[in-house]
C-alpha atoms as a PDB file:
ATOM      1  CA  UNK A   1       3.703 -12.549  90.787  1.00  0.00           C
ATOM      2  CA  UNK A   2       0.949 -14.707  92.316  1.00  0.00           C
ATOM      3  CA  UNK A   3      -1.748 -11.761  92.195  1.00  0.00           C
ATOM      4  CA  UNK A   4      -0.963 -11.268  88.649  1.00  0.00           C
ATOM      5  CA  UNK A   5      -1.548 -15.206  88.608  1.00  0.00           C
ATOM      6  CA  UNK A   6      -4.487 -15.013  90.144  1.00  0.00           C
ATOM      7  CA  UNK A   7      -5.875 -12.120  88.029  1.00  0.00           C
ATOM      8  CA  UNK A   8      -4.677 -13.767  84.440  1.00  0.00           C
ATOM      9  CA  UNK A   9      -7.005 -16.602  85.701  1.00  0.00           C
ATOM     10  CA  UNK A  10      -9.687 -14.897  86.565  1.00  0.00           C
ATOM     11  CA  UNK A  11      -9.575 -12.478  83.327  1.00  0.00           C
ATOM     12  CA  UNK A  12      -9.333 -16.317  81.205  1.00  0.00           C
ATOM     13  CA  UNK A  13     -12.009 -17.154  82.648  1.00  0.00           C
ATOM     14  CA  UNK A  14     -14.072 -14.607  82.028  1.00  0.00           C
ATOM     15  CA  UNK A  15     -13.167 -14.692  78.464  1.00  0.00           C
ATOM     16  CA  UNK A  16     -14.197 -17.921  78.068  1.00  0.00           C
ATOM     17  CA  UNK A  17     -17.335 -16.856  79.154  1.00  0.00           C
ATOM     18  CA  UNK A  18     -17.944 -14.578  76.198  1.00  0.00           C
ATOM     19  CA  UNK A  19     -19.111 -18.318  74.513  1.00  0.00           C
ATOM     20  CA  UNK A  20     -21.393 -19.239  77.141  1.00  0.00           C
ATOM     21  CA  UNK A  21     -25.303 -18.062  76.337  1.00  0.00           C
ATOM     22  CA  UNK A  22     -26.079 -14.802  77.732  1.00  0.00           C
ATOM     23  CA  UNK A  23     -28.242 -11.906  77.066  1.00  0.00           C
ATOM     24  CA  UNK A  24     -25.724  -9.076  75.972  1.00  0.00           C
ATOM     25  CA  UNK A  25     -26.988  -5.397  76.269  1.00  0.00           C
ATOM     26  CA  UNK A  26     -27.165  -3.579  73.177  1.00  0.00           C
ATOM     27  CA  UNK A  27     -25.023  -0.616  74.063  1.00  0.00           C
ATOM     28  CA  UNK A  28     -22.357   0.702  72.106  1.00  0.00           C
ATOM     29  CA  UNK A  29     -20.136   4.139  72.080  1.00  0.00           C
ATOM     30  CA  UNK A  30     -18.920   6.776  74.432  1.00  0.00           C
ATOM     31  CA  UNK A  31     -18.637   6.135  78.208  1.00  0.00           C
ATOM     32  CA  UNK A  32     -16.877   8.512  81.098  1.00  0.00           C
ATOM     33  CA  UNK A  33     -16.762   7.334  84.314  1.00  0.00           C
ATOM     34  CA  UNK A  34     -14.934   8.773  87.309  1.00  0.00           C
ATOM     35  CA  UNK A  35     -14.524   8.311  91.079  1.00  0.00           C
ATOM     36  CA  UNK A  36     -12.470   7.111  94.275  1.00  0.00           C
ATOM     37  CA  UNK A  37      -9.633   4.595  93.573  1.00  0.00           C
ATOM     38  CA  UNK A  38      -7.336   3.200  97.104  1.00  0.00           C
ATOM     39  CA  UNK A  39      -3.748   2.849  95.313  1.00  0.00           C
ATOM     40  CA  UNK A  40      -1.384   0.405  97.482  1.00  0.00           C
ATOM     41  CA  UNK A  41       2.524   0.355  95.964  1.00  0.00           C
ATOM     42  CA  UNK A  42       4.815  -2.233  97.158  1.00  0.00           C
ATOM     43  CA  UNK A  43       8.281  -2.666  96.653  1.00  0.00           C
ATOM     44  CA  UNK A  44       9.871  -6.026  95.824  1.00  0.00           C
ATOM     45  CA  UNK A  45      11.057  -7.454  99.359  1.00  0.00           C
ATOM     46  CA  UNK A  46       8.979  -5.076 101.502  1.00  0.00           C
ATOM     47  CA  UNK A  47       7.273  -6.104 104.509  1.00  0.00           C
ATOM     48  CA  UNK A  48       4.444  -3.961 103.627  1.00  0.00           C
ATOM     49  CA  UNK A  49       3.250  -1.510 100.699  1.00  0.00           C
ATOM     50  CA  UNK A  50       2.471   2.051 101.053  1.00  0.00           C
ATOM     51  CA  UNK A  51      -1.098   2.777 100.912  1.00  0.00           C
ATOM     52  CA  UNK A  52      -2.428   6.448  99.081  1.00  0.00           C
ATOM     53  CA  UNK A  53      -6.037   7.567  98.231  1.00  0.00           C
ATOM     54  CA  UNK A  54      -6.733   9.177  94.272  1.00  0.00           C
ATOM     55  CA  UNK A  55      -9.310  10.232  92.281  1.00  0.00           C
ATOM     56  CA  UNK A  56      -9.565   8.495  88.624  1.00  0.00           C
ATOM     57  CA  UNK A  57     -10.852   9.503  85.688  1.00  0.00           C
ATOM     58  CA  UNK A  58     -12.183   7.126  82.868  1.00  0.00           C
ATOM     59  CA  UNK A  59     -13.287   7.628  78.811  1.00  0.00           C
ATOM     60  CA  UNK A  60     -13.961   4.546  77.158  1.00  0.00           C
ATOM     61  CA  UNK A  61     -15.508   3.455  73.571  1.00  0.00           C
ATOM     62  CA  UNK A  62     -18.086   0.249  73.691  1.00  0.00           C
ATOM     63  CA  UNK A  63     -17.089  -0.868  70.059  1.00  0.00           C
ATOM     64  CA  UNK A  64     -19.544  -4.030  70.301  1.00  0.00           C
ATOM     65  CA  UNK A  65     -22.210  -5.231  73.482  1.00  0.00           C
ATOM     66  CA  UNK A  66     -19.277  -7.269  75.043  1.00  0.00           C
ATOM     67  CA  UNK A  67     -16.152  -5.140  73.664  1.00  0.00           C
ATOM     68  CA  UNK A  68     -14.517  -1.577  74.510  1.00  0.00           C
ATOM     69  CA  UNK A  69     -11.390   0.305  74.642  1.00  0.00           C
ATOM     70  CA  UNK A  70     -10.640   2.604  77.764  1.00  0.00           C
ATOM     71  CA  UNK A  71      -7.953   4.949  79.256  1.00  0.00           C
ATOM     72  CA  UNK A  72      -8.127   5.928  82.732  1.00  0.00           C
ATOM     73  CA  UNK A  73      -6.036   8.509  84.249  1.00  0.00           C
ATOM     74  CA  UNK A  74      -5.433   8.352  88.454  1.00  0.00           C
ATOM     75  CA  UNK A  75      -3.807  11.092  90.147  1.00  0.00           C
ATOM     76  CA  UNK A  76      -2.963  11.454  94.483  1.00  0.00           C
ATOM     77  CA  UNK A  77      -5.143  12.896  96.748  1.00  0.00           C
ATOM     78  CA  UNK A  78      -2.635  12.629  99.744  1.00  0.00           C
ATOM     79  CA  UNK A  79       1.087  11.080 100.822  1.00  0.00           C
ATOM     80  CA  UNK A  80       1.207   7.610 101.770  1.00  0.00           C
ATOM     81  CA  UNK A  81       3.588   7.215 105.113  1.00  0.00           C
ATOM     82  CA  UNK A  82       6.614   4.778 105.076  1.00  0.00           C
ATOM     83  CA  UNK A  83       9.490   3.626 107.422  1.00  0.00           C
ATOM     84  CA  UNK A  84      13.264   3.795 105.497  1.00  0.00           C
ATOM     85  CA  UNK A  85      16.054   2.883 107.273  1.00  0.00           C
ATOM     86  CA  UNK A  86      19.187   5.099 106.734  1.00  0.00           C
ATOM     87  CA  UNK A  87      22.827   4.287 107.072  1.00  0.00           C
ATOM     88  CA  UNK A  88      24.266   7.707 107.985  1.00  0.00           C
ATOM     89  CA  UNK A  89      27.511   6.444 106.469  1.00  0.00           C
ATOM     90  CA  UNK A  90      26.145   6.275 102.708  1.00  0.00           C
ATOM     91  CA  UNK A  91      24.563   9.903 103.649  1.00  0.00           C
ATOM     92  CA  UNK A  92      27.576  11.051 105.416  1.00  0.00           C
ATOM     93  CA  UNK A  93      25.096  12.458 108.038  1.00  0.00           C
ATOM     94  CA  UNK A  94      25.325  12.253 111.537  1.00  0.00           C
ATOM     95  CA  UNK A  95      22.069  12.706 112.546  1.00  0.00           C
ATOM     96  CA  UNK A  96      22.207  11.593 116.333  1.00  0.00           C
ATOM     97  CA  UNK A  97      25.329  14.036 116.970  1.00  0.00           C
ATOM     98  CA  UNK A  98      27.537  11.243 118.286  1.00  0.00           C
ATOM     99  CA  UNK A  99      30.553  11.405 116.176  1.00  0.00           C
ATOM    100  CA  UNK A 100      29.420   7.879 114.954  1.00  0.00           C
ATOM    101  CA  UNK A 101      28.316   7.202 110.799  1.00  0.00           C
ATOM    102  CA  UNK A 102      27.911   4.270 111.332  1.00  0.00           C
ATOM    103  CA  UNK A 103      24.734   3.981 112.549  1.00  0.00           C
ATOM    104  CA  UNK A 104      21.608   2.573 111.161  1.00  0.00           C
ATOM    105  CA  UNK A 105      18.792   4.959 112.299  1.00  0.00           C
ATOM    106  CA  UNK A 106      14.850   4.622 111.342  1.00  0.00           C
ATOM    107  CA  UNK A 107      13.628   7.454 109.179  1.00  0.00           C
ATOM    108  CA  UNK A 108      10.006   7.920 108.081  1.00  0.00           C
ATOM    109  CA  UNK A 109       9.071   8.635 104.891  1.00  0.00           C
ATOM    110  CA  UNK A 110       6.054  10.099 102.498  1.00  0.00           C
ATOM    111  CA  UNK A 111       5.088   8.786  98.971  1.00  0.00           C
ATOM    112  CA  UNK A 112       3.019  10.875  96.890  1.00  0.00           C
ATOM    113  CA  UNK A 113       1.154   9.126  93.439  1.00  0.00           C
ATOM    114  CA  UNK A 114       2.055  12.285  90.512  1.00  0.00           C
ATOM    115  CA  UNK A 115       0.106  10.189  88.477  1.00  0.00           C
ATOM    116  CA  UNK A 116      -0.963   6.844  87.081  1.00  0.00           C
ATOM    117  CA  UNK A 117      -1.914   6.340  83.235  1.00  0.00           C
ATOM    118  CA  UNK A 118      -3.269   3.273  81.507  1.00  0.00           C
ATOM    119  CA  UNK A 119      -4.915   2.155  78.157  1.00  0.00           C
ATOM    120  CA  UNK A 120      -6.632  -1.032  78.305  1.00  0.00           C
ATOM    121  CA  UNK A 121      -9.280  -2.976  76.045  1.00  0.00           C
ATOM    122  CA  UNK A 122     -11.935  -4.457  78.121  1.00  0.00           C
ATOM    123  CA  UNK A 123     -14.614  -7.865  77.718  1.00  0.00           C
ATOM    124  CA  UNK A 124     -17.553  -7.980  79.401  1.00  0.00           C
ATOM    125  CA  UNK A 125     -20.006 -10.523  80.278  1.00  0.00           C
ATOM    126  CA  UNK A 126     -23.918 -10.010  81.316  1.00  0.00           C
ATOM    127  CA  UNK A 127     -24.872 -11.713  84.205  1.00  0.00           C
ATOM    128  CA  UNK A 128     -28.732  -9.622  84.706  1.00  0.00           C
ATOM    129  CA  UNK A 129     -29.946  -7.528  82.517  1.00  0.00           C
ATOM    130  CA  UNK A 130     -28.612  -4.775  84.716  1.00  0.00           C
ATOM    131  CA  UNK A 131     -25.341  -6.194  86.032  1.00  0.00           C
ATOM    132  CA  UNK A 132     -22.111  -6.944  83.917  1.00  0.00           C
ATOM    133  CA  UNK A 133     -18.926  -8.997  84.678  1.00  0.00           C
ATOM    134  CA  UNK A 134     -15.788  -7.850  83.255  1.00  0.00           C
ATOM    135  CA  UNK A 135     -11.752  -8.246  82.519  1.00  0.00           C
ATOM    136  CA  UNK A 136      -9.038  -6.283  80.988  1.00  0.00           C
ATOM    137  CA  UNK A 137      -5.613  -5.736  79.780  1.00  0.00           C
ATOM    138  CA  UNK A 138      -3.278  -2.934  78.972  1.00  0.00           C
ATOM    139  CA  UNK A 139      -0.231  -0.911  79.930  1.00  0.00           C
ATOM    140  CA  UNK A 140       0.003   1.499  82.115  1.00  0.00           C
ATOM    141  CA  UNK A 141       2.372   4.618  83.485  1.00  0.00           C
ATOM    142  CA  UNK A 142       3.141   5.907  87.248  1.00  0.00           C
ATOM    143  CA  UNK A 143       4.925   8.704  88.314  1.00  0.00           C
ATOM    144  CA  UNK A 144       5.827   9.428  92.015  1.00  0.00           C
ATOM    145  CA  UNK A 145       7.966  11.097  94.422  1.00  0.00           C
ATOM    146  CA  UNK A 146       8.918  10.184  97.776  1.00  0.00           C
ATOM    147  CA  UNK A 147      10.502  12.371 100.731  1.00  0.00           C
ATOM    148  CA  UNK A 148      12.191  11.097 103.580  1.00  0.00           C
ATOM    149  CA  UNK A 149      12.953  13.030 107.048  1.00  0.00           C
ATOM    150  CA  UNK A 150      15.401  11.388 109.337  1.00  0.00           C
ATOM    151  CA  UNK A 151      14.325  11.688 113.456  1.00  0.00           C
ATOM    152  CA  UNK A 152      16.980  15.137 113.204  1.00  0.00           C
ATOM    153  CA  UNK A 153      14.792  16.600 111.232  1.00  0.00           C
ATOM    154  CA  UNK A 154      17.135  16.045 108.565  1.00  0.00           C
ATOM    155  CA  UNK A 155      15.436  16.157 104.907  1.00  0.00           C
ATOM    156  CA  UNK A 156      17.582  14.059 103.290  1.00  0.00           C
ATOM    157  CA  UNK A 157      15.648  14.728  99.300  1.00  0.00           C
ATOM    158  CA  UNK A 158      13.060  14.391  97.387  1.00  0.00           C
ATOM    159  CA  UNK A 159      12.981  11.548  94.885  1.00  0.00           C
ATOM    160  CA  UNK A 160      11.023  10.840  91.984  1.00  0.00           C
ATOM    161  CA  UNK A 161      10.516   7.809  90.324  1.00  0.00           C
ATOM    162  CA  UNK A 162       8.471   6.652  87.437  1.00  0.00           C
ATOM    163  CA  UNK A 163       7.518   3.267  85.894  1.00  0.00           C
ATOM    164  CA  UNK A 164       5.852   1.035  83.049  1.00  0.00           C
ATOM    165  CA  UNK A 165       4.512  -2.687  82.262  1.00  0.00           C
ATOM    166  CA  UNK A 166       1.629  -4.515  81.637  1.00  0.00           C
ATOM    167  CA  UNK A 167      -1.887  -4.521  83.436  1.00  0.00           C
ATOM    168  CA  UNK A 168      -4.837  -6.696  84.227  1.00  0.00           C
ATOM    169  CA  UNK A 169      -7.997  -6.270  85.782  1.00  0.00           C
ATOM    170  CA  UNK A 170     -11.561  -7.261  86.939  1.00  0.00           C
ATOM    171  CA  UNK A 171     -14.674  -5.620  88.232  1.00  0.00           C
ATOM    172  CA  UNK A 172     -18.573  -5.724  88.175  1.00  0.00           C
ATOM    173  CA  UNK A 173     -20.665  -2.744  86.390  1.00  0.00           C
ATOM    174  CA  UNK A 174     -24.243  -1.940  87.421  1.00  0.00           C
ATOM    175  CA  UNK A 175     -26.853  -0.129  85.103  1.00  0.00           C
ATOM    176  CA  UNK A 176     -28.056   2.165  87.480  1.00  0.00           C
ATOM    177  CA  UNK A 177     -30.549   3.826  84.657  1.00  0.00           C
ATOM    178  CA  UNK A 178     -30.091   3.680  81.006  1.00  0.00           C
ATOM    179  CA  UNK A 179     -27.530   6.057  81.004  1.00  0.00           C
ATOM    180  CA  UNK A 180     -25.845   6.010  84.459  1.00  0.00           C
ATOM    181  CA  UNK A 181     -23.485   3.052  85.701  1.00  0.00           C
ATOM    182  CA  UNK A 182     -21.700   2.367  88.745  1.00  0.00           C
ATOM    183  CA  UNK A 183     -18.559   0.497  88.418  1.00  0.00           C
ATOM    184  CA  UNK A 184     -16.404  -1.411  90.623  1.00  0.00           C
ATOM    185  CA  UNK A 185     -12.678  -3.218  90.038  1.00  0.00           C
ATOM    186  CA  UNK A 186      -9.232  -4.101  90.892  1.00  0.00           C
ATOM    187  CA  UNK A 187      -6.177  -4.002  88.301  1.00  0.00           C
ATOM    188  CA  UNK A 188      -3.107  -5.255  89.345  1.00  0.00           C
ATOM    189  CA  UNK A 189       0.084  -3.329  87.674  1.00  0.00           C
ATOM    190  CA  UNK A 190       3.219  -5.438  87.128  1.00  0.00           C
ATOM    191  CA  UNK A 191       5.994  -2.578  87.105  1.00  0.00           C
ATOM    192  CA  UNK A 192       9.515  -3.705  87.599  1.00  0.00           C
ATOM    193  CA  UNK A 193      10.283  -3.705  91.129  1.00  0.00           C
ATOM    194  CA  UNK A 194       7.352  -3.196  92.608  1.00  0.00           C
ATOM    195  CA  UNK A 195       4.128  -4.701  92.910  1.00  0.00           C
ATOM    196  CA  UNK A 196       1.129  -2.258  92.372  1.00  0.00           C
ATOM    197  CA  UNK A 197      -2.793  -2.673  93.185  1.00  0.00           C
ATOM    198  CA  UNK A 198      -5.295  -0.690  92.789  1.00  0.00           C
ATOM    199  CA  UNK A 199      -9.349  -0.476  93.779  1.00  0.00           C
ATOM    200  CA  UNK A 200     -11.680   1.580  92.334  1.00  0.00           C
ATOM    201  CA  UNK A 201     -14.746   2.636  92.713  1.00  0.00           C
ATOM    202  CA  UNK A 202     -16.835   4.774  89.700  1.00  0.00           C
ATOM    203  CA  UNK A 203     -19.861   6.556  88.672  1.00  0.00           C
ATOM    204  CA  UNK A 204     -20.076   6.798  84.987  1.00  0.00           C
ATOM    205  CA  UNK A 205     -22.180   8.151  81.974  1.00  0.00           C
ATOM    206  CA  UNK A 206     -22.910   6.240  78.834  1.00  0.00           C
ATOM    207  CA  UNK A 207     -23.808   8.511  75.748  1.00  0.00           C
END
């Protein structure tokens, strides 16, 4: 709850902006960007998140110099590793081989991102003629799966899990040329249960 605190007040801000006196880029119409995003999912009451790498892919429409509408679609590129502890007794498992369920035993785990879908509209602010400031806000989608492996060598399932709610983010955009951008931000996903972040990183084309 505080990051999304944090990133309401930053995206207010910004908005604000929009009044202040700036020189705004002429640009309008289709964008596609694409590139590296580091995806970290957290569970409400966790210690620690569980950290994957994706690839995301971005189409957007510039309706006005300081206005657009964008979906961007992020999908794994690799498991992220965990630690789950498992109470043989709820598995009926005895995983040790000492007649005893009711032991607690430390199990290690791998989350894979299926997928992570959001629509957002977007305000940005020029601060150069080249470089841009910028907030949005939307919903998004994830889908993932998770499999955990007690020390036995016991694969106690594969489960898969999917989410909704609301999103907010902030980034920079550089004009590398007329046409080509490169585009950095966070957005901060508030599904229920878990706390989810992610950075990316994007090269994009403006048409």
């Amino acid at each position: 709850m505080k990051k999304l605190l944090i990133i309401s007040s930053s995206a207010a801000a910004i908005a604000l902006g929009l009044s202040a006196p700036a020189v705004a880029q002429e640009d309008t119409g289709l964008y596609m960007q694409g590139g590296y995003s580091y995806v970290n999912i957290e569970p409400d009451g966790a210690d620690s998140g569980v950290d994957t790498n994706a690839i995301t892919g971005r189409v957007g429409y510039q309706f006005t110099p300081m206005f657009s509408l964008e979906a961007d679609l992020t999908s794994g590129i690799d498991d992220g590793e965990f630690d789950y502890n498992v109470d043989e007794d709820d598995f009926n498992l005895d995983d040790n081989d000492d007649t005893d369920l009711n032991d607690v035993i430390a199990a290690s785990g791998d989350l894979g991102l299926n997928y992570l879908v959001g629509l957002y509209g977007r305000a940005s602010v020029p601060l150069t003629e080249r470089l841009d400031v910028s907030a949005r806000a939307g919903y998004a989608y994830i889908d993932v799966d998770a499999t955990v492996v007690t020390p036995g060598g016991t694969t106690l399932g594969v489960i898969e899990d999917s989410a909704d709610g609301l999103a907010l983010g902030a980034g920079l955009t550089y004009d590398l040329t007329d046409n080509w951008q490169l585009r950095g931000d966070y957005t901060y996903y508030d599904f229920e249960d878990t706390d989810t972040g992610a950075a990316t990183i994007a090269v994009g084309y403006k048409f």
